[in-house]
N, C-alpha and C. Protein backbone atom coordinates (compact mmCIF):
# COMPACT_ATOMS: atom_id res chain seq x y z
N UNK A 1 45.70 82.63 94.84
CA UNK A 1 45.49 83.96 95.32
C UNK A 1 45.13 83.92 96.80
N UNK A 2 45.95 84.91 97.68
CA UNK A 2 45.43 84.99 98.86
C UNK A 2 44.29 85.50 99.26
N UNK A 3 44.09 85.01 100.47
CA UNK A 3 42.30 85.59 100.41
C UNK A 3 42.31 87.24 100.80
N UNK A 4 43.35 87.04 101.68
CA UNK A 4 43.71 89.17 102.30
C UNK A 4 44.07 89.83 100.60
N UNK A 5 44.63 89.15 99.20
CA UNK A 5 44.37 89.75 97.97
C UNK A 5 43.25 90.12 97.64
N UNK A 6 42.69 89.07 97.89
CA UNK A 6 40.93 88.77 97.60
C UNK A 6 39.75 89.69 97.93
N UNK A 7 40.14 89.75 99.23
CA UNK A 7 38.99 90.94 100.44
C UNK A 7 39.41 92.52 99.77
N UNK A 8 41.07 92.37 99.94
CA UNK A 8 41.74 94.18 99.15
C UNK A 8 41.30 94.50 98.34
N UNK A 9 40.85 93.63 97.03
CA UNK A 9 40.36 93.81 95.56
C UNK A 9 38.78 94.15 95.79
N UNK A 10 38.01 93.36 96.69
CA UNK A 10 37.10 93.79 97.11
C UNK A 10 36.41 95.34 97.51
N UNK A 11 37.46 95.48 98.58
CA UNK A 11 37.28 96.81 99.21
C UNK A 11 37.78 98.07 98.41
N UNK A 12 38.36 97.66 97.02
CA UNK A 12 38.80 98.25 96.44
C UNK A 12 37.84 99.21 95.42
N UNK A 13 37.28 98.06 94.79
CA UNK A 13 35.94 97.61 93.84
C UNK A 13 35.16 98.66 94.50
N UNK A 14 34.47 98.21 96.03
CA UNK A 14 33.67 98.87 96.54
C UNK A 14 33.95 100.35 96.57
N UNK A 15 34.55 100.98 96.72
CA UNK A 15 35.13 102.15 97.07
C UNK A 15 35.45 102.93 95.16
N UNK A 16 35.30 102.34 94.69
CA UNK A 16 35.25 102.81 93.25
C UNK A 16 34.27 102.85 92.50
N UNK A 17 33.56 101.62 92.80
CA UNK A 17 31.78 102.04 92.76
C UNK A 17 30.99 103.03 93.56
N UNK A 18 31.25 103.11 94.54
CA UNK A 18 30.86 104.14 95.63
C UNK A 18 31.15 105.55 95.04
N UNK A 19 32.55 105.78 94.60
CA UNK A 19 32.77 106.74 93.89
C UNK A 19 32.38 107.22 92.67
N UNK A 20 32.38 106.35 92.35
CA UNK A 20 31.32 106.71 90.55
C UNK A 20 30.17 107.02 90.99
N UNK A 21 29.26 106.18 91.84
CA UNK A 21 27.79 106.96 91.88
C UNK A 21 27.87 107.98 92.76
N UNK A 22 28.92 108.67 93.76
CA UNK A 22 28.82 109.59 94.35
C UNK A 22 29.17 110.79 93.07
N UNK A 23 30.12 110.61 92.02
CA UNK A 23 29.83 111.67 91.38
C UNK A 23 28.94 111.45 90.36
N UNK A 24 28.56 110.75 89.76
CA UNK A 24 27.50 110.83 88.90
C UNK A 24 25.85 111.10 89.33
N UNK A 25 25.83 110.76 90.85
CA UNK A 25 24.57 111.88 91.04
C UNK A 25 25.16 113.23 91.63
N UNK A 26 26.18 113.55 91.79
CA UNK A 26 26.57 114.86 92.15
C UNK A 26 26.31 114.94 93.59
N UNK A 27 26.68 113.58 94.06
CA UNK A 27 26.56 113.42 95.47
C UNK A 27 27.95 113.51 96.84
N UNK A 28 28.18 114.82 96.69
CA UNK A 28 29.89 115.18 97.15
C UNK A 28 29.91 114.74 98.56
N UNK A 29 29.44 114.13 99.62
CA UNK A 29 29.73 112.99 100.91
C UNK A 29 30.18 111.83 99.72
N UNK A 30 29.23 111.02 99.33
CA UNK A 30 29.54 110.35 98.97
C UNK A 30 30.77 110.03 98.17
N UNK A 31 30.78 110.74 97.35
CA UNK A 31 32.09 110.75 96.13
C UNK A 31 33.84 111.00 97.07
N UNK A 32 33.39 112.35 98.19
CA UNK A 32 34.33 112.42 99.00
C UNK A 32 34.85 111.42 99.85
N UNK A 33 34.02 110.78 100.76
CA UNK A 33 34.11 109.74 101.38
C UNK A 33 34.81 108.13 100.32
N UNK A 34 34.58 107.87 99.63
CA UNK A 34 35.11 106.92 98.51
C UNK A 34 36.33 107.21 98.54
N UNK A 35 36.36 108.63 98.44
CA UNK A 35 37.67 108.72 97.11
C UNK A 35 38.73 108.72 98.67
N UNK A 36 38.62 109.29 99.70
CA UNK A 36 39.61 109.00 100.59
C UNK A 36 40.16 108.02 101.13
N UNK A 37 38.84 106.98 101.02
CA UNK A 37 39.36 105.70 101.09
C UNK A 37 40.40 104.87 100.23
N UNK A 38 40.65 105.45 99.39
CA UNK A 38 41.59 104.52 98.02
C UNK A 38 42.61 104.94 98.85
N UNK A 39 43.63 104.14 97.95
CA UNK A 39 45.39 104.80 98.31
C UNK A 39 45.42 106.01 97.64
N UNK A 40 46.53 106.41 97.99
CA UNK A 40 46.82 107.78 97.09
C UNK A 40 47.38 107.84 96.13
N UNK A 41 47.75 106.76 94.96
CA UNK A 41 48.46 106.49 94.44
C UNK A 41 47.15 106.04 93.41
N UNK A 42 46.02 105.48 93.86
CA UNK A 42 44.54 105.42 93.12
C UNK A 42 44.12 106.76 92.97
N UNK A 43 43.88 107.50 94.01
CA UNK A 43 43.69 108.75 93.88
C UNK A 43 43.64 109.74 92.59
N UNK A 44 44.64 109.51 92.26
CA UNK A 44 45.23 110.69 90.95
C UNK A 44 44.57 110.79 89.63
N UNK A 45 44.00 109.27 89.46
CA UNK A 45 43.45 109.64 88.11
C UNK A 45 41.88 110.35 88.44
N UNK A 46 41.22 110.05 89.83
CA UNK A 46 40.04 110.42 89.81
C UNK A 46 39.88 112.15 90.41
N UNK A 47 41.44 112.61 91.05
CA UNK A 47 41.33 114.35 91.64
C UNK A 47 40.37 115.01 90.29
N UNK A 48 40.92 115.41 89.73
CA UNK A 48 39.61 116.19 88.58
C UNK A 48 38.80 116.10 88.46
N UNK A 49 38.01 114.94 88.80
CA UNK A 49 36.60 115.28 88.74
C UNK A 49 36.05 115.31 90.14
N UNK A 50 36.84 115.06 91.10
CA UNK A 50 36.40 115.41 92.27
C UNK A 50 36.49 116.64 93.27
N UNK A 51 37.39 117.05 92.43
CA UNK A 51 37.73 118.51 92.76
C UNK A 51 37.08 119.19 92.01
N UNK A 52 36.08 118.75 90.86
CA UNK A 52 35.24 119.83 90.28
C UNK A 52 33.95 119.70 90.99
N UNK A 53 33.84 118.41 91.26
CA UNK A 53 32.62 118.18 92.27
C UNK A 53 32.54 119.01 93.49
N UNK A 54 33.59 119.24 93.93
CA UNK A 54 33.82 120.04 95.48
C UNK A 54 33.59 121.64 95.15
N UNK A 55 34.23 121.99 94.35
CA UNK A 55 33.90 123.34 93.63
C UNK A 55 32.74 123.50 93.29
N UNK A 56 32.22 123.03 92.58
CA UNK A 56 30.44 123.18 92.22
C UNK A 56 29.63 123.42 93.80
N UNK A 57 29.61 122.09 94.63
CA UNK A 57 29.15 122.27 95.69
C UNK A 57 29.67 123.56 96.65
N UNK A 58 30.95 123.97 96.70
CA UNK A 58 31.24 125.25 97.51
C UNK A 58 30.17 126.43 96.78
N UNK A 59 30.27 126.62 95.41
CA UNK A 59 29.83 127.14 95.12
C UNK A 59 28.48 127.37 95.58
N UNK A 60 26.91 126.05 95.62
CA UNK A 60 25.87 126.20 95.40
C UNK A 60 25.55 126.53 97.00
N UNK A 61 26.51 126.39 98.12
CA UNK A 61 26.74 126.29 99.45
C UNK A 61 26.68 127.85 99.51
N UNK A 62 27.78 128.31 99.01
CA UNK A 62 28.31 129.71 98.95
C UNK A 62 26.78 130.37 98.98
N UNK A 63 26.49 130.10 97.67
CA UNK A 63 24.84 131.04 96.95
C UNK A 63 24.02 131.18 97.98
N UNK A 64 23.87 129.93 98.16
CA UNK A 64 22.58 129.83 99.55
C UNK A 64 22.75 129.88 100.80
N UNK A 65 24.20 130.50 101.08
CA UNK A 65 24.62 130.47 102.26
C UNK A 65 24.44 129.85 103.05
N UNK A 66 24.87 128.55 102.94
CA UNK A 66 24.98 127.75 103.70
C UNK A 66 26.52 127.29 104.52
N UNK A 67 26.52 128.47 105.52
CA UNK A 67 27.54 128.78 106.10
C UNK A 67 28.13 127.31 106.84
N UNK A 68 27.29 126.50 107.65
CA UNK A 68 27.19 125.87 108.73
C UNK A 68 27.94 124.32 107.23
N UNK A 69 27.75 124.33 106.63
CA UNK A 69 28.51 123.57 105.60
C UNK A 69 29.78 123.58 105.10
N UNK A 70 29.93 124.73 104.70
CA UNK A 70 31.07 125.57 104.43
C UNK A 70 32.18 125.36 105.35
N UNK A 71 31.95 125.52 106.84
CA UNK A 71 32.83 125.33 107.85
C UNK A 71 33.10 124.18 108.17
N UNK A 72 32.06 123.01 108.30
CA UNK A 72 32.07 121.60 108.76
C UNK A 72 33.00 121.18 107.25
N UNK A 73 33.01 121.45 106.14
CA UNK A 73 33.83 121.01 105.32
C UNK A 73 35.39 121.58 104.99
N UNK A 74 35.53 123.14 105.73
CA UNK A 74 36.88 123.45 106.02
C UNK A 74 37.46 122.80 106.72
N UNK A 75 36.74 122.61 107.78
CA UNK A 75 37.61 121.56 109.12
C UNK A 75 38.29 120.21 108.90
N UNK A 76 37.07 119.31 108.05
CA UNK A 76 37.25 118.13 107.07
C UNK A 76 38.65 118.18 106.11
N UNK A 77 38.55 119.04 105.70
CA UNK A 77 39.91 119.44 104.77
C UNK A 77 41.14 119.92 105.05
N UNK A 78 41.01 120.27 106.72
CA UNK A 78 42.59 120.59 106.99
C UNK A 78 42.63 119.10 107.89
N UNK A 79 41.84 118.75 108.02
CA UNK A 79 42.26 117.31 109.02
C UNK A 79 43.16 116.24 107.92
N UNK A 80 43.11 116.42 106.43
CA UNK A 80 43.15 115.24 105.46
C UNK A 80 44.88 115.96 105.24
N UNK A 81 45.63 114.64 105.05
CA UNK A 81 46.96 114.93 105.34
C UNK A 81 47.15 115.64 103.61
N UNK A 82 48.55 116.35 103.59
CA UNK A 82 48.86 117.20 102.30
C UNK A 82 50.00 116.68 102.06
């Protein structure tokens, strides 16, 4: 096995652990940040629960108006390619 296999599987790992505890404490930087890092092709099985994660948080953002969030995370979201 090559070692550039080796480090990929790594950074891979990392970024999937990162993601699990970003949604399992309901921690949407975190979970967001993870999940962009994968390929997009990793991506797919985890959109659903991260897109429910993002929804919940718009939501609790929304309530408490927390405008200044709301926007810094629109901006975030048109920058991410479609």
């Amino acid at each position: 096995m090559s070692r550039a296999s080796s480090r990929e599987r790594k950074r891979i790992t990392r970024n999937l652990e990162e993601l699990e505890k970003g949604l399992a404490r309901n921690d949407l930087e975190r979970a967001v940040t993870a999940f962009l890092r994968l390929a997009e092709d990793d991506r797919a099985r985890w959109m659903d629960k991260v897109e429910r994660l993002v929804q919940q948080e718009v939501e609790r953002a929304r309530a408490a108006e927390r405008w200044r969030d709301l926007a810094a995370w629109a901006v975030l979201a048109e920058r991410e390619p479609r």
